[in-house]
ModelCIF file with pLDDT and N, C-alpha, C, O atoms, coordinates in Angstrom:
data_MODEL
#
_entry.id   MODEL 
#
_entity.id                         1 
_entity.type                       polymer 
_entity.pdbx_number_of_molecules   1 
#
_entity_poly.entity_id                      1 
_entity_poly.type                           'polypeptide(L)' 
_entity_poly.nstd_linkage                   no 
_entity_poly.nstd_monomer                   no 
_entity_poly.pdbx_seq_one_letter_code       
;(UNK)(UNK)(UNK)(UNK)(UNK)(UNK)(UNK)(UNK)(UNK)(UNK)(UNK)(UNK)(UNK)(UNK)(UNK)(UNK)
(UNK)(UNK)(UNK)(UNK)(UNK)(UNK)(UNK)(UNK)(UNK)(UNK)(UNK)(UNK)(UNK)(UNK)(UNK)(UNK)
(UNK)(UNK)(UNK)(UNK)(UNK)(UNK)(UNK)(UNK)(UNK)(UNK)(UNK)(UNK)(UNK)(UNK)(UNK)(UNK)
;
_entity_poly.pdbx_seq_one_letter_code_can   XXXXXXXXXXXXXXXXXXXXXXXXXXXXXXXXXXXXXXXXXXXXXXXX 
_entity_poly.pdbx_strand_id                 A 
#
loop_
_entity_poly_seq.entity_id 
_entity_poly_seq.num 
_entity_poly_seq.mon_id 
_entity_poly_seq.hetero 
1 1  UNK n 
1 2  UNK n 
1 3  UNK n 
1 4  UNK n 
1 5  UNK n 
1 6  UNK n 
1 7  UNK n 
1 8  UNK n 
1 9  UNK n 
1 10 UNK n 
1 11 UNK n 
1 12 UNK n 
1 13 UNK n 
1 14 UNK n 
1 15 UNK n 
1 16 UNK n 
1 17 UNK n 
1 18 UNK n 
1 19 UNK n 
1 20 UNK n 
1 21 UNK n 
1 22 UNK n 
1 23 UNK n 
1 24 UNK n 
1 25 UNK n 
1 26 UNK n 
1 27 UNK n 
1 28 UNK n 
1 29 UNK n 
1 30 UNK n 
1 31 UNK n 
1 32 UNK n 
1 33 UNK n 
1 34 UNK n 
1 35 UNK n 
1 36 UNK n 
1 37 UNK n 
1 38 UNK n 
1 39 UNK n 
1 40 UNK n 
1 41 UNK n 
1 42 UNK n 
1 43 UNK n 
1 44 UNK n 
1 45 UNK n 
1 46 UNK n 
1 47 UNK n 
1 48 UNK n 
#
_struct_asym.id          A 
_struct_asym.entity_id   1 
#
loop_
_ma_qa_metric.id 
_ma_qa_metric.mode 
_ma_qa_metric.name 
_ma_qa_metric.software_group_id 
_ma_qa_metric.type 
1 global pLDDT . pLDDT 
2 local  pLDDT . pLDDT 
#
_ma_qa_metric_global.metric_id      1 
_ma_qa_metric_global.metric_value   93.02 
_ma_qa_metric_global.model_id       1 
_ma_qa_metric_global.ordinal_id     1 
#
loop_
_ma_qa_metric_local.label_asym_id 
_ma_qa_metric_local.label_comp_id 
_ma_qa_metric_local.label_seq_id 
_ma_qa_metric_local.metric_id 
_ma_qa_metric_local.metric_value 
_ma_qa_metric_local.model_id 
_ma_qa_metric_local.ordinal_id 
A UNK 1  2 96.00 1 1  
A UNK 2  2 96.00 1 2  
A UNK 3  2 97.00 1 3  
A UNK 4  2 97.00 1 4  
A UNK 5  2 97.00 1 5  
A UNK 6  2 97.00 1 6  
A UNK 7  2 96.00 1 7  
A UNK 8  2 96.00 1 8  
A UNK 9  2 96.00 1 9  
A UNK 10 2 96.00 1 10 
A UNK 11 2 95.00 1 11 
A UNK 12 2 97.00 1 12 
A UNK 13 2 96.00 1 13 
A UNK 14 2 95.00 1 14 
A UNK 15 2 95.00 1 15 
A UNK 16 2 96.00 1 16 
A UNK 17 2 96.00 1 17 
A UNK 18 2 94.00 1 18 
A UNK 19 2 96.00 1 19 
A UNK 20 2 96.00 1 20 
A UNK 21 2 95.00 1 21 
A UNK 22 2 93.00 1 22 
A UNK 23 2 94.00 1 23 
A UNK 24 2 91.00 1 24 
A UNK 25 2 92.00 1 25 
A UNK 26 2 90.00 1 26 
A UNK 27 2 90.00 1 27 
A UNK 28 2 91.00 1 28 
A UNK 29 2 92.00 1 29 
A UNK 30 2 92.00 1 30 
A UNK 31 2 91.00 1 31 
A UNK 32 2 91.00 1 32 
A UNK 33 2 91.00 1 33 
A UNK 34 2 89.00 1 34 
A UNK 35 2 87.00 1 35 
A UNK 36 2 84.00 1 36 
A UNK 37 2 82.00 1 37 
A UNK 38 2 82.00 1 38 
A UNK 39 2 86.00 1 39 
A UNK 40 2 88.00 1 40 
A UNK 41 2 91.00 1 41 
A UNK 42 2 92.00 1 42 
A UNK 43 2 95.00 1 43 
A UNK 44 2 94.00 1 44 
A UNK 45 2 95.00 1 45 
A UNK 46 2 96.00 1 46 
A UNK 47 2 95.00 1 47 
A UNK 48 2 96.00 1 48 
#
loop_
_atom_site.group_PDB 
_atom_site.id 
_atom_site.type_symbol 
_atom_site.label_atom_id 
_atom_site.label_alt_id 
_atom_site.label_comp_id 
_atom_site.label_asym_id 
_atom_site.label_entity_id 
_atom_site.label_seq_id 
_atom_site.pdbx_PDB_ins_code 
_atom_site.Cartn_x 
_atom_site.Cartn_y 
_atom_site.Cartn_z 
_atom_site.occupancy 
_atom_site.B_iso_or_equiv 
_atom_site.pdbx_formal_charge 
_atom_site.auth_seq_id 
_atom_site.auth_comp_id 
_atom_site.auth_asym_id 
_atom_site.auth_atom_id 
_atom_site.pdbx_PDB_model_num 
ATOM 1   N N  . UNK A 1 1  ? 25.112 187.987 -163.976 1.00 96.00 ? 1  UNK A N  1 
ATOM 2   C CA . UNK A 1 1  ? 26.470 187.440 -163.845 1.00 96.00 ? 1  UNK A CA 1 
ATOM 3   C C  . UNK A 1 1  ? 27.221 187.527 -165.163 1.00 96.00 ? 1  UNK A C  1 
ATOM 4   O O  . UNK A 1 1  ? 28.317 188.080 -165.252 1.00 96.00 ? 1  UNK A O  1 
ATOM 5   N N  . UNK A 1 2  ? 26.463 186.848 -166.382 1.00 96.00 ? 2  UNK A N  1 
ATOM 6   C CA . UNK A 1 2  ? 27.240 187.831 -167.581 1.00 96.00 ? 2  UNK A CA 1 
ATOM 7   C C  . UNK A 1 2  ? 27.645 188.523 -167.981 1.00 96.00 ? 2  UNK A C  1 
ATOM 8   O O  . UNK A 1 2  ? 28.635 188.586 -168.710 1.00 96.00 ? 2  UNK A O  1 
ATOM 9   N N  . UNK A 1 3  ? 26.521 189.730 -167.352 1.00 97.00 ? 3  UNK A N  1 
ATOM 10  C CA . UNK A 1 3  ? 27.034 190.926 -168.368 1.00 97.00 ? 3  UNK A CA 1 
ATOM 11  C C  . UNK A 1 3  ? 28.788 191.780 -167.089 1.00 97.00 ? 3  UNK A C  1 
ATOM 12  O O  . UNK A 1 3  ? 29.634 192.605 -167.432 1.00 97.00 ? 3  UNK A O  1 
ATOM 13  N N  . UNK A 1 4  ? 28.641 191.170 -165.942 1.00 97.00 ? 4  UNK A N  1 
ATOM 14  C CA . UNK A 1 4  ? 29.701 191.180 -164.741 1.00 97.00 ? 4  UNK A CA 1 
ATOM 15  C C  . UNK A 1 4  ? 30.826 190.843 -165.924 1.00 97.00 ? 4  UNK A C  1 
ATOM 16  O O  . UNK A 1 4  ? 31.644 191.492 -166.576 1.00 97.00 ? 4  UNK A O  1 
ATOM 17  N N  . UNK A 1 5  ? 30.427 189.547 -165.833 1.00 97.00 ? 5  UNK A N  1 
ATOM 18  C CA . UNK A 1 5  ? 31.592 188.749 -166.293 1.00 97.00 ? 5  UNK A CA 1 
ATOM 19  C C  . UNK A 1 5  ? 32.335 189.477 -167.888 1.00 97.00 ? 5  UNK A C  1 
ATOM 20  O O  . UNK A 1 5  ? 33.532 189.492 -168.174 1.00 97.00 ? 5  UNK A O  1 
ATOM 21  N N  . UNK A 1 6  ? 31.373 189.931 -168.578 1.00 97.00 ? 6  UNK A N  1 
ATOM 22  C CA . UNK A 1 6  ? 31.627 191.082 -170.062 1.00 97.00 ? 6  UNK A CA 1 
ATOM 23  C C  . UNK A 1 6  ? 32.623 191.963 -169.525 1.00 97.00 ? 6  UNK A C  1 
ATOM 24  O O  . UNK A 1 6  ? 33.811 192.121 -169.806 1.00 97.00 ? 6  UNK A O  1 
ATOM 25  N N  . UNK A 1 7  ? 31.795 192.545 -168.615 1.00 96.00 ? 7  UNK A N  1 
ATOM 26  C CA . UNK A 1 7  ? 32.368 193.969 -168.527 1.00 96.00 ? 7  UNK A CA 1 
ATOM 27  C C  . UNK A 1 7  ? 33.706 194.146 -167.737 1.00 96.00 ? 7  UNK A C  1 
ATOM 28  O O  . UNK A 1 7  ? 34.537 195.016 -167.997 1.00 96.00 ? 7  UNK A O  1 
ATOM 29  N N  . UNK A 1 8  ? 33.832 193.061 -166.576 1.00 96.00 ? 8  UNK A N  1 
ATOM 30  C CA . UNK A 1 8  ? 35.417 192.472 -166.039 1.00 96.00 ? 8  UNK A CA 1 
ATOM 31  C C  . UNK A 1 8  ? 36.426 191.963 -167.339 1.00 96.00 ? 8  UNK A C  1 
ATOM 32  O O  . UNK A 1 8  ? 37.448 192.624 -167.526 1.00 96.00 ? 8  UNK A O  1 
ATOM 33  N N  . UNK A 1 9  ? 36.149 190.815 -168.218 1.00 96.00 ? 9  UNK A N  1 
ATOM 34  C CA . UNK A 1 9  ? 36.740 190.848 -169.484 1.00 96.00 ? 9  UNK A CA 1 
ATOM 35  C C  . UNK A 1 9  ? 37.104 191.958 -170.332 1.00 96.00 ? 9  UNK A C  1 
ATOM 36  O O  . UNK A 1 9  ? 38.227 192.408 -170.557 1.00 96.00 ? 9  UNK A O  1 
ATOM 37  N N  . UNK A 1 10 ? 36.352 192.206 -170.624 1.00 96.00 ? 10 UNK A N  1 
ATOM 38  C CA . UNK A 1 10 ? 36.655 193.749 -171.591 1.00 96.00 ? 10 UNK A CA 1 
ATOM 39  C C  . UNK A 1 10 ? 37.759 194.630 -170.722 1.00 96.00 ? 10 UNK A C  1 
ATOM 40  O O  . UNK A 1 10 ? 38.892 194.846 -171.153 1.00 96.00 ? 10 UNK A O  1 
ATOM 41  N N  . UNK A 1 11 ? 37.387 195.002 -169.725 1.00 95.00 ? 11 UNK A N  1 
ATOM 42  C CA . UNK A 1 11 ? 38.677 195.836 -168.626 1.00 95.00 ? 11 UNK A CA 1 
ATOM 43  C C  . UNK A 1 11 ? 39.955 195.263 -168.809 1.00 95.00 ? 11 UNK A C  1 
ATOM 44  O O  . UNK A 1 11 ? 40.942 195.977 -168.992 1.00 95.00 ? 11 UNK A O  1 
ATOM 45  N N  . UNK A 1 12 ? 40.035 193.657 -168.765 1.00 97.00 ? 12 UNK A N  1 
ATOM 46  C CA . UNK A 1 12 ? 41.257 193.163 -168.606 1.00 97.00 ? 12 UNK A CA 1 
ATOM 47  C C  . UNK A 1 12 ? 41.859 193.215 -169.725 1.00 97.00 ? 12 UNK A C  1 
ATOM 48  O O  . UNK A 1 12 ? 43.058 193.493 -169.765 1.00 97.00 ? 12 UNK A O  1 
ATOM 49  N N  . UNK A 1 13 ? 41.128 192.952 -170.860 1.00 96.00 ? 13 UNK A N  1 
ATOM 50  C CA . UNK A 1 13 ? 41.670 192.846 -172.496 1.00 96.00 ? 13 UNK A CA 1 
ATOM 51  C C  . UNK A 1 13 ? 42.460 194.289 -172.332 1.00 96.00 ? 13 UNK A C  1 
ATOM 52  O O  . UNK A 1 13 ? 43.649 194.347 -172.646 1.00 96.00 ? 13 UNK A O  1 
ATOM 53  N N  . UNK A 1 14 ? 41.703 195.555 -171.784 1.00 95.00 ? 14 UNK A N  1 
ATOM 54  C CA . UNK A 1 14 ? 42.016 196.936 -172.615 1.00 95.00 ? 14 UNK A CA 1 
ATOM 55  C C  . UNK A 1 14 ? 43.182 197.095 -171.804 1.00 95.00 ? 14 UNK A C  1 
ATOM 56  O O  . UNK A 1 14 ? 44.088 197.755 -172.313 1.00 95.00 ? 14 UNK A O  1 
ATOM 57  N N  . UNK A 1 15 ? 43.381 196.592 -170.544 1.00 95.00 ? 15 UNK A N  1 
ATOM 58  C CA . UNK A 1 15 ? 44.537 196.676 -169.457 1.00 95.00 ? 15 UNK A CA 1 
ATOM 59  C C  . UNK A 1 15 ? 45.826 195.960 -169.757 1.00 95.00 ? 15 UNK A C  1 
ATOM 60  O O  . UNK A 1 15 ? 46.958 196.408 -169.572 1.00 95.00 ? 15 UNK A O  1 
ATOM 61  N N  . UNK A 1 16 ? 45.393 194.422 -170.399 1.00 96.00 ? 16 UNK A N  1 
ATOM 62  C CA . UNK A 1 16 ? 46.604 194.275 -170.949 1.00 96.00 ? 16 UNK A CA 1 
ATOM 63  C C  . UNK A 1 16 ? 47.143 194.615 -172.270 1.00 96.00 ? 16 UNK A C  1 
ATOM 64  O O  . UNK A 1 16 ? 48.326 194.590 -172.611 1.00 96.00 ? 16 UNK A O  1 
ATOM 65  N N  . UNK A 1 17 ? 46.052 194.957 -173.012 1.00 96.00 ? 17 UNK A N  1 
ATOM 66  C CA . UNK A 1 17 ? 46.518 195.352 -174.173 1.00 96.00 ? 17 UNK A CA 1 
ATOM 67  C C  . UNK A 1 17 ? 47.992 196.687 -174.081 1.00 96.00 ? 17 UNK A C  1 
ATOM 68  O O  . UNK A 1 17 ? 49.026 196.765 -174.744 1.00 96.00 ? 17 UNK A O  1 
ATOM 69  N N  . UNK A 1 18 ? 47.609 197.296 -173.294 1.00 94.00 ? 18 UNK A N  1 
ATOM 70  C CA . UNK A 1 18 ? 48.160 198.440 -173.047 1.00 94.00 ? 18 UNK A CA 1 
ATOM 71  C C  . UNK A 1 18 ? 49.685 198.033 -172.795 1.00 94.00 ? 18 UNK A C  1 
ATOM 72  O O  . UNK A 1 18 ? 50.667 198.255 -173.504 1.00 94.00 ? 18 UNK A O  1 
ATOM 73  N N  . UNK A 1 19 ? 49.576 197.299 -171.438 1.00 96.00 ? 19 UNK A N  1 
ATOM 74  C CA . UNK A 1 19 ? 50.918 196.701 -171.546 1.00 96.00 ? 19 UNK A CA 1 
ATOM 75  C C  . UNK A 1 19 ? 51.575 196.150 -172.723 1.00 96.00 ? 19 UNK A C  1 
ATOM 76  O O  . UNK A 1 19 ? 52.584 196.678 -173.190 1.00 96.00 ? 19 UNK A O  1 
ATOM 77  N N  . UNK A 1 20 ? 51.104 195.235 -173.158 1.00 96.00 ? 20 UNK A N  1 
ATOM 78  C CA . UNK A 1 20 ? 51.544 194.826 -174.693 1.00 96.00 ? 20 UNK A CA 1 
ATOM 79  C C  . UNK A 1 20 ? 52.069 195.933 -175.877 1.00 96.00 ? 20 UNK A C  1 
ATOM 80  O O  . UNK A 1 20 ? 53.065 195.764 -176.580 1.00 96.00 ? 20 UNK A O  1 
ATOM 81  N N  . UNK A 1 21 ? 51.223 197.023 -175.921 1.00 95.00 ? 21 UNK A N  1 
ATOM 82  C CA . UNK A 1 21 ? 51.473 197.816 -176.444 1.00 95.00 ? 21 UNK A CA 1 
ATOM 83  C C  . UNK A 1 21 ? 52.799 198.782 -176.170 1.00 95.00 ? 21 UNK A C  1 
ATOM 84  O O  . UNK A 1 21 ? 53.485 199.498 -176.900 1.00 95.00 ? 21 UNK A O  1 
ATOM 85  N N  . UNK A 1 22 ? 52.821 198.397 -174.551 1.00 93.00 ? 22 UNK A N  1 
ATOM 86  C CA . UNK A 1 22 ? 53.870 199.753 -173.935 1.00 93.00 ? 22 UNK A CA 1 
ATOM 87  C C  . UNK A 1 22 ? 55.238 199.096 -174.311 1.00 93.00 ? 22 UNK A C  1 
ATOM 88  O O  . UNK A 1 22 ? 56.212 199.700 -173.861 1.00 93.00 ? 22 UNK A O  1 
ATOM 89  N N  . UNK A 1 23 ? 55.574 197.668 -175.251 1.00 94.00 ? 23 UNK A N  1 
ATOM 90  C CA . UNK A 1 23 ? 56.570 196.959 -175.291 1.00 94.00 ? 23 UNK A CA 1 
ATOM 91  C C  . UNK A 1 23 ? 57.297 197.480 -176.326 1.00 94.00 ? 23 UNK A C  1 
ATOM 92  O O  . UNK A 1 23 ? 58.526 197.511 -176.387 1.00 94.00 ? 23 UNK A O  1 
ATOM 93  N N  . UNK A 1 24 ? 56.341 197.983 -177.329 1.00 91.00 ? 24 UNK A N  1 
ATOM 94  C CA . UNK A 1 24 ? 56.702 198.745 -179.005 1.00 91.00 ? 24 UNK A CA 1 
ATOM 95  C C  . UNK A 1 24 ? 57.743 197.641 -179.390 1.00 91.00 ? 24 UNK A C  1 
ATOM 96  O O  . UNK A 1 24 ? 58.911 197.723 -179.010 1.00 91.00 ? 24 UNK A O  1 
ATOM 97  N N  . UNK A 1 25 ? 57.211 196.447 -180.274 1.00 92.00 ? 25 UNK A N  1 
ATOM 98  C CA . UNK A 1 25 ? 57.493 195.459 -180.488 1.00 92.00 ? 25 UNK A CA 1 
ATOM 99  C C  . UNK A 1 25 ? 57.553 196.249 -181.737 1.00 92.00 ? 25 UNK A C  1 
ATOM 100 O O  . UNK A 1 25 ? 58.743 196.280 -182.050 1.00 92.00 ? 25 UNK A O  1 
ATOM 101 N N  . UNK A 1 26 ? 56.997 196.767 -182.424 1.00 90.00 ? 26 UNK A N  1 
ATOM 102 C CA . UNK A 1 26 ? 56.566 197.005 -183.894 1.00 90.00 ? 26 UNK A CA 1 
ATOM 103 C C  . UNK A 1 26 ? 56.529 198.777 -183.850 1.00 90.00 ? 26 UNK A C  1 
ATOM 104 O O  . UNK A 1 26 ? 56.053 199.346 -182.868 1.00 90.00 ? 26 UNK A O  1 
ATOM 105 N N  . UNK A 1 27 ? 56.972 199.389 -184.784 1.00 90.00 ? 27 UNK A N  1 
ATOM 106 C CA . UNK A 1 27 ? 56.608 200.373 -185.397 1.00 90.00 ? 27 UNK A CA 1 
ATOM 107 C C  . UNK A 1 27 ? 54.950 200.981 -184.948 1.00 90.00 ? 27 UNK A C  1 
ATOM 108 O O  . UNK A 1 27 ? 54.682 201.974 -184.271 1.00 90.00 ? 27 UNK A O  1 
ATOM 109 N N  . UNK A 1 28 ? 54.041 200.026 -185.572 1.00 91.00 ? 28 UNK A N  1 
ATOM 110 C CA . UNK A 1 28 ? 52.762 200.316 -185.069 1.00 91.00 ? 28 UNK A CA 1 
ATOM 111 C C  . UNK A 1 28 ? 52.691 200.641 -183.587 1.00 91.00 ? 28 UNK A C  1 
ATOM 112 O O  . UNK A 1 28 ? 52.135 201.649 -183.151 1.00 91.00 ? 28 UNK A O  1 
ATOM 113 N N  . UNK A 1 29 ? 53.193 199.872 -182.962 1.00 92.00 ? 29 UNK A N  1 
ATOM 114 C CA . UNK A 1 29 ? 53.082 200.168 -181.241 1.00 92.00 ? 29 UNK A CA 1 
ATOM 115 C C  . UNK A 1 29 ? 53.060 201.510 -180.990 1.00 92.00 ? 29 UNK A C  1 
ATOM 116 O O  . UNK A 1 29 ? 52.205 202.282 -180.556 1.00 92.00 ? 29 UNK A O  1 
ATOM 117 N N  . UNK A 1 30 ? 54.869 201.679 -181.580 1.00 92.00 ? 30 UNK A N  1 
ATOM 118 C CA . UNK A 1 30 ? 55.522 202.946 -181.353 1.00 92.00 ? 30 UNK A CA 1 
ATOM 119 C C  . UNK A 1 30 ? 54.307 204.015 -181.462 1.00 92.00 ? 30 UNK A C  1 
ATOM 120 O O  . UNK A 1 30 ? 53.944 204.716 -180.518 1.00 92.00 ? 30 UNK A O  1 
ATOM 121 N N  . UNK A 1 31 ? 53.668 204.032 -182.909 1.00 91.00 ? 31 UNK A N  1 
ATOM 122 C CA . UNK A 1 31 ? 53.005 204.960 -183.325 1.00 91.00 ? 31 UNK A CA 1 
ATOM 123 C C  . UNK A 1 31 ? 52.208 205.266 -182.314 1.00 91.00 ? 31 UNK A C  1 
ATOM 124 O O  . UNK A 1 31 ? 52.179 206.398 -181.829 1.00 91.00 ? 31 UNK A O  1 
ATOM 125 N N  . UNK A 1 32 ? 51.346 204.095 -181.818 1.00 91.00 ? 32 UNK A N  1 
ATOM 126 C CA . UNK A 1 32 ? 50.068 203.879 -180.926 1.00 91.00 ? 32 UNK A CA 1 
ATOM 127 C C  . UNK A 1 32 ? 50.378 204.739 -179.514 1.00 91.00 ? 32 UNK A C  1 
ATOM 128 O O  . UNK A 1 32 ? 49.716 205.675 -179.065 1.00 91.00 ? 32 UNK A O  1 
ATOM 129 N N  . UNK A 1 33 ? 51.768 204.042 -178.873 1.00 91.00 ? 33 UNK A N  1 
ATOM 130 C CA . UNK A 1 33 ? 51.638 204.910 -177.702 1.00 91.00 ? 33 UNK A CA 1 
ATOM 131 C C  . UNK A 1 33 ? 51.636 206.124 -177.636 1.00 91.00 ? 33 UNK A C  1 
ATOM 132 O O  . UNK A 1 33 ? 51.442 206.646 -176.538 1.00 91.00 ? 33 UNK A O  1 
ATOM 133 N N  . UNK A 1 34 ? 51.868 206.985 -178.878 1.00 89.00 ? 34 UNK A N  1 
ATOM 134 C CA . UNK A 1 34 ? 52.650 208.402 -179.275 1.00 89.00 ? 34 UNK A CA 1 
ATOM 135 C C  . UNK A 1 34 ? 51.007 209.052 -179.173 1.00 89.00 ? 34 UNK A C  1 
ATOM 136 O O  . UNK A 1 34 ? 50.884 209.988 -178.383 1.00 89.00 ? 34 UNK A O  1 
ATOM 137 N N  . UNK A 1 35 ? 49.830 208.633 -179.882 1.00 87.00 ? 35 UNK A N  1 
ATOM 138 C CA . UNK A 1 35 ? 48.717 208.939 -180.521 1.00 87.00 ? 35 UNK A CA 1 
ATOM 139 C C  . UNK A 1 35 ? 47.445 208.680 -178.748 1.00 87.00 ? 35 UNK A C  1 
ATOM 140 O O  . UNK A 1 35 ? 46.512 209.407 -178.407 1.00 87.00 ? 35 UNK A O  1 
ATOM 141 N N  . UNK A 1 36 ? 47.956 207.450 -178.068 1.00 84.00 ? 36 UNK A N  1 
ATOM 142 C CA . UNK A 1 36 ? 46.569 207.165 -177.358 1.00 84.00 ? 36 UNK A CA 1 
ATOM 143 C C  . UNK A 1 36 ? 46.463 208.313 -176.604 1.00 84.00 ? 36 UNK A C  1 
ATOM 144 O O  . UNK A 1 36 ? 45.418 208.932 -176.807 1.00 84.00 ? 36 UNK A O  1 
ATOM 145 N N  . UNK A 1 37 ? 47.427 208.921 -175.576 1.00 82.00 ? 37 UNK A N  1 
ATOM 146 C CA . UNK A 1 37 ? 46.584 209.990 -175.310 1.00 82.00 ? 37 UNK A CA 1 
ATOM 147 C C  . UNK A 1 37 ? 45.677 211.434 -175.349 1.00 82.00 ? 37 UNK A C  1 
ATOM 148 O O  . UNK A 1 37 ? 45.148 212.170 -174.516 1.00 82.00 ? 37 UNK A O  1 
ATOM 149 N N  . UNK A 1 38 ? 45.823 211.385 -176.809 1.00 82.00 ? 38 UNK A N  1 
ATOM 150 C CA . UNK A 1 38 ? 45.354 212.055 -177.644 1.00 82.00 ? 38 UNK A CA 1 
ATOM 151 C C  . UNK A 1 38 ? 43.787 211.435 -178.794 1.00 82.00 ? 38 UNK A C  1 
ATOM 152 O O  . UNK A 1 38 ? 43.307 211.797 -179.869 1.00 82.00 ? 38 UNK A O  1 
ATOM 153 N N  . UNK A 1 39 ? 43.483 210.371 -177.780 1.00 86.00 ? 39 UNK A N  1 
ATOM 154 C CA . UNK A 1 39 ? 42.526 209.530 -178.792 1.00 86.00 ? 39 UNK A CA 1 
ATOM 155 C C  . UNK A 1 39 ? 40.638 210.232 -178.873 1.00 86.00 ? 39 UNK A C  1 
ATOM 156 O O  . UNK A 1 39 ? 39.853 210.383 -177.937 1.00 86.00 ? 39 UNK A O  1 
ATOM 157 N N  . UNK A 1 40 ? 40.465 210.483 -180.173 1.00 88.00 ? 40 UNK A N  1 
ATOM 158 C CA . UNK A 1 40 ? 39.119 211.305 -180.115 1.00 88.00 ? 40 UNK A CA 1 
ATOM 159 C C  . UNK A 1 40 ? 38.251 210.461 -180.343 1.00 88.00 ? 40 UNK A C  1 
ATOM 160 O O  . UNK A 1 40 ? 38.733 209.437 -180.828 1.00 88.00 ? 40 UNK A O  1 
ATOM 161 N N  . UNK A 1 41 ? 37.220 210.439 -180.213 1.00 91.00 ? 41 UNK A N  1 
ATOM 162 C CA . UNK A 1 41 ? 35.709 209.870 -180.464 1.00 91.00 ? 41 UNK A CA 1 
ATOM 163 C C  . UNK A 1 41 ? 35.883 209.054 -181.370 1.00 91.00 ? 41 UNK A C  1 
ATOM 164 O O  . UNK A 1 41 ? 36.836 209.142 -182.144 1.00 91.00 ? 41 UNK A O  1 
ATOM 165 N N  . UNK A 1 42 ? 35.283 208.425 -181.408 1.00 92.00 ? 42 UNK A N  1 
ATOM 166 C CA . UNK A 1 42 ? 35.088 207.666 -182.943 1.00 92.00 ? 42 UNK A CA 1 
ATOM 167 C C  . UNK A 1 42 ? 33.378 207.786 -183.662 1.00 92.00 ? 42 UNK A C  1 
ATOM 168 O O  . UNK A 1 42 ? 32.983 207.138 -184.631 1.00 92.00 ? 42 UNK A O  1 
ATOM 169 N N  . UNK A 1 43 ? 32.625 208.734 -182.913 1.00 95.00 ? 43 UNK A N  1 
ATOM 170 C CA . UNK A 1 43 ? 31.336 208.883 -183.160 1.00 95.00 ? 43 UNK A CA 1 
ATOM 171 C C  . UNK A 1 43 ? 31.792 210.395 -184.439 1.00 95.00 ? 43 UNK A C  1 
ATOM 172 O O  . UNK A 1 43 ? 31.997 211.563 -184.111 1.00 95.00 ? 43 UNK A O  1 
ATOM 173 N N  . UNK A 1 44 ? 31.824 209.904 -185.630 1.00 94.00 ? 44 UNK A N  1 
ATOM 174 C CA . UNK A 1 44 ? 32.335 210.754 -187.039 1.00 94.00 ? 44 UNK A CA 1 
ATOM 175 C C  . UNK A 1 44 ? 30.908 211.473 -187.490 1.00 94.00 ? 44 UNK A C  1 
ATOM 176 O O  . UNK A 1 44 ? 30.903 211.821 -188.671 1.00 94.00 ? 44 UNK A O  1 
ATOM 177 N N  . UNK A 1 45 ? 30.137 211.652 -187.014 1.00 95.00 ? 45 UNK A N  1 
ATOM 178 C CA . UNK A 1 45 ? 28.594 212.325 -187.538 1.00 95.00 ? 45 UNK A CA 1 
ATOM 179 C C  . UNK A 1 45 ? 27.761 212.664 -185.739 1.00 95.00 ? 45 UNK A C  1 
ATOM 180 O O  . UNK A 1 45 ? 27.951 212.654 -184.523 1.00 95.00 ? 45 UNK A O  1 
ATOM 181 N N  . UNK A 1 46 ? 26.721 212.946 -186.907 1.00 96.00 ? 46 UNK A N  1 
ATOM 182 C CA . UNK A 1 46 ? 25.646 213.508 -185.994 1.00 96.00 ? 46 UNK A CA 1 
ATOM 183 C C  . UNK A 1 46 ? 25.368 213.009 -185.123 1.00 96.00 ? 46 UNK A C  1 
ATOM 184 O O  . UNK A 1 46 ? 25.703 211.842 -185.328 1.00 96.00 ? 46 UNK A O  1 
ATOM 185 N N  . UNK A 1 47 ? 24.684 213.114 -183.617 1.00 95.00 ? 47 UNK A N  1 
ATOM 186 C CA . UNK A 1 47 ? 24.588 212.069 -182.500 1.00 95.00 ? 47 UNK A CA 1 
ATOM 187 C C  . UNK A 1 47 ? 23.354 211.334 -182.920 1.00 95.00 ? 47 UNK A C  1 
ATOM 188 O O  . UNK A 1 47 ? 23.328 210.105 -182.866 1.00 95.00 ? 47 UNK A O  1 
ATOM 189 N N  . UNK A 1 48 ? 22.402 211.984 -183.305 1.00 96.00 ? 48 UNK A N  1 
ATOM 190 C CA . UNK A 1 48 ? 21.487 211.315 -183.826 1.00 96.00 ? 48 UNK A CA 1 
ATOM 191 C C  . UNK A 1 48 ? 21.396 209.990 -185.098 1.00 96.00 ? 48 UNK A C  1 
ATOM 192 O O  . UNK A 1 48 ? 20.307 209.510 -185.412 1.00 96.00 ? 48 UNK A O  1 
#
């Protein structure tokens, strides 16, 4: 039921974040919406 309850949380955070973001309150926003669909890995090295 936790890890439910994690993984429903986390969805909602990234769902509204988005909205929040789509408001471009700030400069940063702006930048953000321009860049997310273009967003790469964040794994910077070897997989190992």
């Amino acid at each position: 039921t936790k890890l439910l309850a994690q993984g429903a949380g986390m969805g909602m955070g990234w769902a509204v974040t988005k909205i929040y973001w789509s408001w471009e309150l700030t400069q940063f926003h702006l930048i953000q919406n321009l860049i997310a669909p273009e967003c790469s890995s964040a794994i910077r090295t070897a997989l190992h």
